[in-house]
Protein backbone atom coordinates (compact mmCIF):
# COMPACT_ATOMS: atom_id res chain seq x y z
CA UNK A 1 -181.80 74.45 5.21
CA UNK A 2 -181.42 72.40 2.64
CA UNK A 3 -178.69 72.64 -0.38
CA UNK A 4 -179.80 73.71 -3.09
CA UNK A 5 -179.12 72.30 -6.91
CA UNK A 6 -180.00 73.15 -10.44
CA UNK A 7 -181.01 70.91 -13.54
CA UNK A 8 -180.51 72.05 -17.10
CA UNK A 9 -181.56 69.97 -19.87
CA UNK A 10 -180.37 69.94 -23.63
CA UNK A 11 -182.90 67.70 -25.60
CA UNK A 12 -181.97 67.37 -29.25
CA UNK A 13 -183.14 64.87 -31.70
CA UNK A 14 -181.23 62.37 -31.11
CA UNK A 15 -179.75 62.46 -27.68
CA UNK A 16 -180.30 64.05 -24.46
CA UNK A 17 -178.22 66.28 -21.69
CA UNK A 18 -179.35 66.09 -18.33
CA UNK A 19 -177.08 67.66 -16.09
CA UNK A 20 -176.70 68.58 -11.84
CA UNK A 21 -174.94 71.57 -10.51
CA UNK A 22 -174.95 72.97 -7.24
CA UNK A 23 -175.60 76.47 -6.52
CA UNK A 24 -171.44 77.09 -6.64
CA UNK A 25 -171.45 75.99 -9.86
CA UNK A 26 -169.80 72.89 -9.29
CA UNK A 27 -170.93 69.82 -11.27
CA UNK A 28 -172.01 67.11 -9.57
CA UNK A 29 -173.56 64.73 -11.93
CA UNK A 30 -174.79 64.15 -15.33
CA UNK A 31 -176.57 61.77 -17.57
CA UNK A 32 -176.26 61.14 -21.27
CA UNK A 33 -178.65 59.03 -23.57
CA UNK A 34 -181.38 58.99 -26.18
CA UNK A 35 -183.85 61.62 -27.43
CA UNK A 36 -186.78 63.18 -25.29
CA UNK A 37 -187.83 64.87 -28.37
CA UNK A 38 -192.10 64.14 -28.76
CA UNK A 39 -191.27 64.38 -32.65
CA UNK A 40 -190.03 62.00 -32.37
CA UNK A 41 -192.34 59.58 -30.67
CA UNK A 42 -195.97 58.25 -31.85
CA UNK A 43 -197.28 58.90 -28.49
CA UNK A 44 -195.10 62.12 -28.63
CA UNK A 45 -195.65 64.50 -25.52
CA UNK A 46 -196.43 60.99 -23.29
CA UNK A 47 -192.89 59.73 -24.23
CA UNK A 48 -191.05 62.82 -23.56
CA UNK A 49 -192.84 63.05 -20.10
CA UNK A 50 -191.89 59.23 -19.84
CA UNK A 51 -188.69 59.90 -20.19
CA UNK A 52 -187.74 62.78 -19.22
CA UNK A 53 -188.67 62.13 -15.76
CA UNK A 54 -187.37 58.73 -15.60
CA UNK A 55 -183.74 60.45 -16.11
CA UNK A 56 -184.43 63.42 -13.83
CA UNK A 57 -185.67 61.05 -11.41
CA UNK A 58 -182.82 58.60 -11.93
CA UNK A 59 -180.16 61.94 -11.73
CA UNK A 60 -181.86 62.90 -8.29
CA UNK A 61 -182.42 59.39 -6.46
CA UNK A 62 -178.25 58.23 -7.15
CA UNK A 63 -177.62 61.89 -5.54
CA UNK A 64 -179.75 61.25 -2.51
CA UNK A 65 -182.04 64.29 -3.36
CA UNK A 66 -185.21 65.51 -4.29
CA UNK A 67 -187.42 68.01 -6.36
CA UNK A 68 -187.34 69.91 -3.24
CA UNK A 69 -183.46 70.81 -3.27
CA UNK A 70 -184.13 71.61 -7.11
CA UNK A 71 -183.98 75.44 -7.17
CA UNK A 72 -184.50 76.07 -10.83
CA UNK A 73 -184.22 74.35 -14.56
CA UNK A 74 -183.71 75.34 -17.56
CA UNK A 75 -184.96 73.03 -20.93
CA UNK A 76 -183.30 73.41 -24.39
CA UNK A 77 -185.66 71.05 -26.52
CA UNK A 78 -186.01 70.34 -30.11
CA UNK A 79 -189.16 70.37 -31.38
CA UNK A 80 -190.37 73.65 -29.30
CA UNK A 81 -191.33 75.50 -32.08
CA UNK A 82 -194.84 77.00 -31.75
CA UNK A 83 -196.99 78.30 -29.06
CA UNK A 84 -198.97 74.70 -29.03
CA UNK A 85 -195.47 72.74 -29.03
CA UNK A 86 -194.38 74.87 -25.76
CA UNK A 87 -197.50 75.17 -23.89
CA UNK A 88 -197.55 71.22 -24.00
CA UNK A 89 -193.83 70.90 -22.77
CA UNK A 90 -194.50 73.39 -20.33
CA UNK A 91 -196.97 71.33 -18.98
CA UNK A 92 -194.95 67.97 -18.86
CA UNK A 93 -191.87 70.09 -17.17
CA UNK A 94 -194.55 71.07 -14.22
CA UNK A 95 -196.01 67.07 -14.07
CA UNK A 96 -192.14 66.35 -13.65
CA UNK A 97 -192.39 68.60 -10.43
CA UNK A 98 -190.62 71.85 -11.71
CA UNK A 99 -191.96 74.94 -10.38
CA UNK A 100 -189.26 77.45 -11.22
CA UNK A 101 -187.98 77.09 -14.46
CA UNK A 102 -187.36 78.23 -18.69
CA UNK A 103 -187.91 76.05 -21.24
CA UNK A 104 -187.55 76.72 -25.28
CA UNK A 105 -186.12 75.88 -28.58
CA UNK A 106 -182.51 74.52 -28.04
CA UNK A 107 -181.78 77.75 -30.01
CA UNK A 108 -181.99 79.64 -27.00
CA UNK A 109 -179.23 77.41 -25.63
CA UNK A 110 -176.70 78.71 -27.60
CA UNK A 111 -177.49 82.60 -26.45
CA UNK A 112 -176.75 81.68 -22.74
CA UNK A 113 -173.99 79.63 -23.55
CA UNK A 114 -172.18 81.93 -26.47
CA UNK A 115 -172.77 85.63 -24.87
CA UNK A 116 -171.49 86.48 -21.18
CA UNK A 117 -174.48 88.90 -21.23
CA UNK A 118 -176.79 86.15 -21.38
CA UNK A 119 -178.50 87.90 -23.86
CA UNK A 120 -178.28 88.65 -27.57
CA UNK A 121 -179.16 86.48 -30.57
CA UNK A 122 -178.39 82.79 -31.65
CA UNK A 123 -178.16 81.96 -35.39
CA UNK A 124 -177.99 77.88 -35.75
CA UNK A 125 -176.73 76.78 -39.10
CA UNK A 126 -175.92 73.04 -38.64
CA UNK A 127 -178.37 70.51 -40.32
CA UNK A 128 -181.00 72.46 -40.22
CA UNK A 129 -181.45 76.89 -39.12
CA UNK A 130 -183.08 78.51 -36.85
CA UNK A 131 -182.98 81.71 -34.87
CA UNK A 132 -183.85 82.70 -31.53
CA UNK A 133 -183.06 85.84 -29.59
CA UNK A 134 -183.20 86.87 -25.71
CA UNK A 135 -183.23 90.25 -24.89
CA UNK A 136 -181.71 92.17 -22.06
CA UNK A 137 -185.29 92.23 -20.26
CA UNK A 138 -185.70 88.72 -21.14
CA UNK A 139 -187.94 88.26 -24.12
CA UNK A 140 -187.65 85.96 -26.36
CA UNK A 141 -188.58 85.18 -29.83
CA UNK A 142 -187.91 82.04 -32.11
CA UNK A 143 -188.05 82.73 -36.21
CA UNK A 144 -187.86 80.10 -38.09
CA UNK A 145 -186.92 76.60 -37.56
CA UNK A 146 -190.07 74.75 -38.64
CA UNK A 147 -188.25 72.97 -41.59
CA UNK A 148 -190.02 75.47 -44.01
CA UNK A 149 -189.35 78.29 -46.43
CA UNK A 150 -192.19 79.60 -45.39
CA UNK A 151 -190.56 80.46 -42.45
CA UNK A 152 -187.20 81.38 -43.96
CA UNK A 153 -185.56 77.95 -43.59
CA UNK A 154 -183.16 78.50 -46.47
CA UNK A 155 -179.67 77.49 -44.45
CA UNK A 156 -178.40 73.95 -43.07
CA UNK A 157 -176.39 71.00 -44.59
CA UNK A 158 -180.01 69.43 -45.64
CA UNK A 159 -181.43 72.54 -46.96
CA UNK A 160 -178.01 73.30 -49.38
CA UNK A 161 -177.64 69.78 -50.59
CA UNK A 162 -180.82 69.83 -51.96
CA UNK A 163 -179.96 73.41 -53.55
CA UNK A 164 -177.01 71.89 -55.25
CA UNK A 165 -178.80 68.92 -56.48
CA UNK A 166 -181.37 71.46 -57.87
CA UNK A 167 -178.73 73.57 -59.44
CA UNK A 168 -177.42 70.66 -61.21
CA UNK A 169 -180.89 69.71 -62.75
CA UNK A 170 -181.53 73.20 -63.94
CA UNK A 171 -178.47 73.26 -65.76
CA UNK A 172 -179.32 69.89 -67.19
CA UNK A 173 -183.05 70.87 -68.00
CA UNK A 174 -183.86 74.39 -67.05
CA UNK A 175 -181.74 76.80 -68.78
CA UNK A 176 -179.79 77.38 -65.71
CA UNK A 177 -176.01 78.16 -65.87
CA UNK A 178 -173.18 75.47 -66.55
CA UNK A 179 -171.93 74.70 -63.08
CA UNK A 180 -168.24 72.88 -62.39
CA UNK A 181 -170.49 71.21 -59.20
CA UNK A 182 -172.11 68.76 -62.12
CA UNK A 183 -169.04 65.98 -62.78
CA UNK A 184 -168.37 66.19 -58.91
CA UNK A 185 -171.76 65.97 -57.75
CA UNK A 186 -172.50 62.76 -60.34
CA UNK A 187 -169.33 60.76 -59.48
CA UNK A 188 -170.36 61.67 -55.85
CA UNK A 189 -174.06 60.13 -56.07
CA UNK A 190 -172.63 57.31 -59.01
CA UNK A 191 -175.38 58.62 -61.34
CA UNK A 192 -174.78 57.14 -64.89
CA UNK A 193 -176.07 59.63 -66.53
CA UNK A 194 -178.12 62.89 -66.53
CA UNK A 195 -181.24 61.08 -67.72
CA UNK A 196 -180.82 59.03 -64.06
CA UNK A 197 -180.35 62.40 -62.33
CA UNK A 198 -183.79 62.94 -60.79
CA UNK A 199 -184.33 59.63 -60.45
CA UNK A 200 -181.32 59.55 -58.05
CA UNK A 201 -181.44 62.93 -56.40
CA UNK A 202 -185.19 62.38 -55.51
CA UNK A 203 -184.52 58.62 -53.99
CA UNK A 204 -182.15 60.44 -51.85
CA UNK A 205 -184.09 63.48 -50.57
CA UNK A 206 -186.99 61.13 -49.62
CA UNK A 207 -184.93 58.55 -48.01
CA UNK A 208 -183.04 61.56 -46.54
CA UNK A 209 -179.58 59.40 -47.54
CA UNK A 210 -177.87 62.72 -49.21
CA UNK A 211 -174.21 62.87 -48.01
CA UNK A 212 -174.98 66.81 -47.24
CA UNK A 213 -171.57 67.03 -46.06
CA UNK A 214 -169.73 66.09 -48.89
CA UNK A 215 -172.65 68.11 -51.36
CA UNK A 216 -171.47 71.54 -49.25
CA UNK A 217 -167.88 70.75 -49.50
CA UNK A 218 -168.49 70.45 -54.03
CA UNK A 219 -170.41 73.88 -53.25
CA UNK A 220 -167.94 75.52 -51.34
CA UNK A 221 -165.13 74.36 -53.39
CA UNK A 222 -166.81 75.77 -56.94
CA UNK A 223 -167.36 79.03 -55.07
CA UNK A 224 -163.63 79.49 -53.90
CA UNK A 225 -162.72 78.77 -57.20
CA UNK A 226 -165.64 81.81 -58.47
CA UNK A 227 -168.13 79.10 -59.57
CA UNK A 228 -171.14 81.22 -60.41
CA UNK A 229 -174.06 79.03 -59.49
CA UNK A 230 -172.47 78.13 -56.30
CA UNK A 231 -171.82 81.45 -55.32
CA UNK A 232 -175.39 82.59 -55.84
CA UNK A 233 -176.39 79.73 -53.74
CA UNK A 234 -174.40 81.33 -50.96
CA UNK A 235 -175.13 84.66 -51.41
CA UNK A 236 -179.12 83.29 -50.77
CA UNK A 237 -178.25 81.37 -48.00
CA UNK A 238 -176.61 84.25 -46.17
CA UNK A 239 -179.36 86.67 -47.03
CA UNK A 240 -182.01 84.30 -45.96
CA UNK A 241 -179.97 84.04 -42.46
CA UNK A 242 -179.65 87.85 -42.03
CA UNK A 243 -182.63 88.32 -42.42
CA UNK A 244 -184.28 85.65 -40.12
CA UNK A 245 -181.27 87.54 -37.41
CA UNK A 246 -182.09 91.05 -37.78
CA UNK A 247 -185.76 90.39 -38.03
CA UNK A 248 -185.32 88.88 -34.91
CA UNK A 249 -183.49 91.14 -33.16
CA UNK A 250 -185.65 93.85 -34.45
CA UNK A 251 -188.67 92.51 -33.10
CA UNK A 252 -187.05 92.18 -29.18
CA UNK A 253 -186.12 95.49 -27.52
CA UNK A 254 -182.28 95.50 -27.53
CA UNK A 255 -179.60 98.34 -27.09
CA UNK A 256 -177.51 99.38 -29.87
CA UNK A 257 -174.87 96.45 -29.24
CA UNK A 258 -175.85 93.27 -30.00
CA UNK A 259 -174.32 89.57 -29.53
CA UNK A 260 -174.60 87.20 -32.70
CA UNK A 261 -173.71 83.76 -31.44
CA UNK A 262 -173.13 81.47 -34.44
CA UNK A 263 -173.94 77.89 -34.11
CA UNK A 264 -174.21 74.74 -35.97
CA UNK A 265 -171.90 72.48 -37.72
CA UNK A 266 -171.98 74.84 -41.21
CA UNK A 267 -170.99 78.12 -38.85
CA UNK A 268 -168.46 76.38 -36.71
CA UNK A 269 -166.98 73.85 -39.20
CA UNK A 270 -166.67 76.32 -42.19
CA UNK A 271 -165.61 74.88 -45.43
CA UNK A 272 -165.46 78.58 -46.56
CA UNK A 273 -165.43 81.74 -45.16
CA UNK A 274 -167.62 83.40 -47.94
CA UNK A 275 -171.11 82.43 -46.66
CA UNK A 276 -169.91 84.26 -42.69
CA UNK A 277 -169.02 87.31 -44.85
CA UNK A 278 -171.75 87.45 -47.21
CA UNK A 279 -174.03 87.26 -44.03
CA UNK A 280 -172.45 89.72 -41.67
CA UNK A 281 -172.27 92.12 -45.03
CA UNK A 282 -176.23 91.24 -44.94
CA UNK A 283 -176.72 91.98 -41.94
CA UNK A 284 -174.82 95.25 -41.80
CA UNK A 285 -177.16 96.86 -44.24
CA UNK A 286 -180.31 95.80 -42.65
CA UNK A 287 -180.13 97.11 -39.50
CA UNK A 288 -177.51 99.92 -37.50
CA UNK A 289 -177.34 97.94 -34.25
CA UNK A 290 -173.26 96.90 -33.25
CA UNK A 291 -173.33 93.23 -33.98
CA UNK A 292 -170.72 91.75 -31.73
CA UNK A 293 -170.29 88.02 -33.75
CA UNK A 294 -169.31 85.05 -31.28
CA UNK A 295 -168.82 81.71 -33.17
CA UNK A 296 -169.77 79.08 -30.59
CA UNK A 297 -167.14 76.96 -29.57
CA UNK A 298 -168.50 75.13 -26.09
CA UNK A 299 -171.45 72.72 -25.97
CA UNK A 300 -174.82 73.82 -26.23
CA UNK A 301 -175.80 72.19 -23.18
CA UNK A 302 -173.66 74.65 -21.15
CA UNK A 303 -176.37 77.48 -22.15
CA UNK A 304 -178.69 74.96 -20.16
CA UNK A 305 -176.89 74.64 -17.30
CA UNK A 306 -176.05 78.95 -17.39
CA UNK A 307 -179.74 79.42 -17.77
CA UNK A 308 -180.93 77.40 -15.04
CA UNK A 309 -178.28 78.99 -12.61
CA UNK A 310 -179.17 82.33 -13.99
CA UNK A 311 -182.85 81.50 -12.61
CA UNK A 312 -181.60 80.94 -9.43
CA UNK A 313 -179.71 83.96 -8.43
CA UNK A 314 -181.80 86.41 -10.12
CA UNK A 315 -178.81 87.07 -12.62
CA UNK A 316 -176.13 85.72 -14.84
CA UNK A 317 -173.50 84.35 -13.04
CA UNK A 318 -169.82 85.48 -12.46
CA UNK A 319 -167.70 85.04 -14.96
CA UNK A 320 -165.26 82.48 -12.27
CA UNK A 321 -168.35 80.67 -11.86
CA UNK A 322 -169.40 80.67 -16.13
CA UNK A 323 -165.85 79.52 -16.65
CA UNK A 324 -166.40 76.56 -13.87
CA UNK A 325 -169.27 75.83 -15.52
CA UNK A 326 -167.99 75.53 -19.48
CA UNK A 327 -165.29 73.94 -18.38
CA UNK A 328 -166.97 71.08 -16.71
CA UNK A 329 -168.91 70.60 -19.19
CA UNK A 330 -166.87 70.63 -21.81
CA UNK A 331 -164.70 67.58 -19.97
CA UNK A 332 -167.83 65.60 -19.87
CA UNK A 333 -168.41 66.41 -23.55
CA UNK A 334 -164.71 65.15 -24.44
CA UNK A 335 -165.32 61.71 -22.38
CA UNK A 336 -168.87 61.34 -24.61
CA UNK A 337 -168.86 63.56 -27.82
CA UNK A 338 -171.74 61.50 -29.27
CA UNK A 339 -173.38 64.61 -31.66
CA UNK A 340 -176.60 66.71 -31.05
């Protein structure tokens, strides 16, 4: 009989994961390069067909195999958002030749790779938020993560530079409170003046050349030092995320205990820690579940590789195995840390 092997695939909007395990866990080989994302793409769900299987295909020929020693995937991808979005990626996974397989939001990535339960709930504040949750019979739900406040999209680096630009202008023009954000943010941006200040923070929203980074670190600063309009900025941002989590959880039939894996360059590379309190102190008093909070501190695209294996035994792993797994990965992350 032949050996068997699993694929698991982390697609984000920039680059791509592919990566071969056997059913030991032990890695075997692995491929790094540009976005499958059909975002991204004018022929969009063509492309990411295109080139997703020109890397699977590429993985399995230099490895002497086949679909057929393939025993199960597993597909992280940005831009699976809605039911349309899925059911078409679905459909380019099966023209790729996969038969036995998951595929979702990368969200879903960091719940296999964050909780040794391989269940729970993944909150993803990096440069953009969203939320997805698996639950122990294997449901899963996505809120959020559409880019939109009508969805609750009120976190990530893009979302809060904006929100300090915006507090700025409304205590320029809008009666809003004197903020200690305004001298840093102008000498940040090298606006001349306040009159320039739209002019400026609007050229850089629509060009999308903001230095969010930098904006979050003036935010988090004034709110360490009890800046008022920064801290209500926070106190939003945390709400909003709660909300999106225990909605989320609430909607998926879990047990009492619950794991919260954080994720995302704001929840892992913390300026602050008042935005993780002023969420957990959210969340606390929105729902009575045990919320067990993991910050994520291995590569996503070890969920994908967990996931895939998890398909193929029928259950997750053993934690020998998991800690093969995270470990190989993370060595292959250190040789290439190129971001998500």
């Amino acid at each position: 009989m032949n050996k068997k092997y699993i694929i698991g695939v982390d697609g984000g909007n920039s680059k791509t994961d592919y990566f071969l395990f056997d059913l030991q866990g032990n890695f075997v080989d692995h491929i790094n390069t540009g976005t499958c994302s059909h975002e991204q793409f004018p022929d969009a769900y063509i492309s990411s067909f295109r080139i997703m299987n020109e890397n699977i295909q590429q993985l399995l020929n230099r490895n002497h195999l086949s679909m057929d020693h393939i025993a199960a995937g597993a597909f992280g991808l940005a831009g699976a958002d809605v039911p349309t979005q899925k059911d078409n990626l679905n459909k380019v996974i099966e023209q790729i030749g996969f038969t036995h397989y998951a595929m979702d939001n990368d969200s879903f990535l960091g719940v296999k790779a964050g909780s040794e339960k391989g269940f729970g709930i993944c909150s993803i504040n990096g440069s953009g938020t969203v939320t997805g949750g698996i639950s122990p019979s294997g449901s899963r739900l996505q809120v959020g993560g559409v880019g939109s406040e009508l969805s609750g999209d009120e976190a990530g680096g893009y979302f809060l530079a904006r929100k300090v630009l915006r507090t700025v202008y409304d205590s320029f023009y809008r009666m809003g409170p004197k903020t200690s954000m305004t001298e840093p943010v102008m000498s940040l941006l090298q606006i001349p003046g306040k009159d320039y200040f739209i002019e400026y923070g609007t050229d850089g929203v629509l060009k999308r050349t903001l230095p969010n980074t930098k904006l979050m670190q003036i935010m988090f600063s004034a709110a360490d030092h009890g800046d008022q309009a920064a801290l209500d900025i926070i106190d939003h941002t945390a709400r909003q995320l709660a909300h999106s989590t225990v909605g989320c959880m609430h909607n998926l039939d879990f047990g009492i205990e619950v794991d919260i894996v954080l994720a995302g360059s704001v929840w892992v590379k913390a300026e602050s820690p008042l935005l993780l309190e002023k969420y957990k102190s959210y969340v606390a008093t929105l729902t009575e579940h045990q919320c067990n909070y993991i910050l994520l501190q291995v590569p996503p695209a070890t969920g994908a590789v967990l996931w895939a294996m998890e398909l193929a035994y029928g259950h997750p792993v053993d934690t020998d195995t998991r800690a093969r797994i995270i470990e190989s990965v993370e060595n292959i992350h250190k040789k290439d840390p190129s971001p998500a």
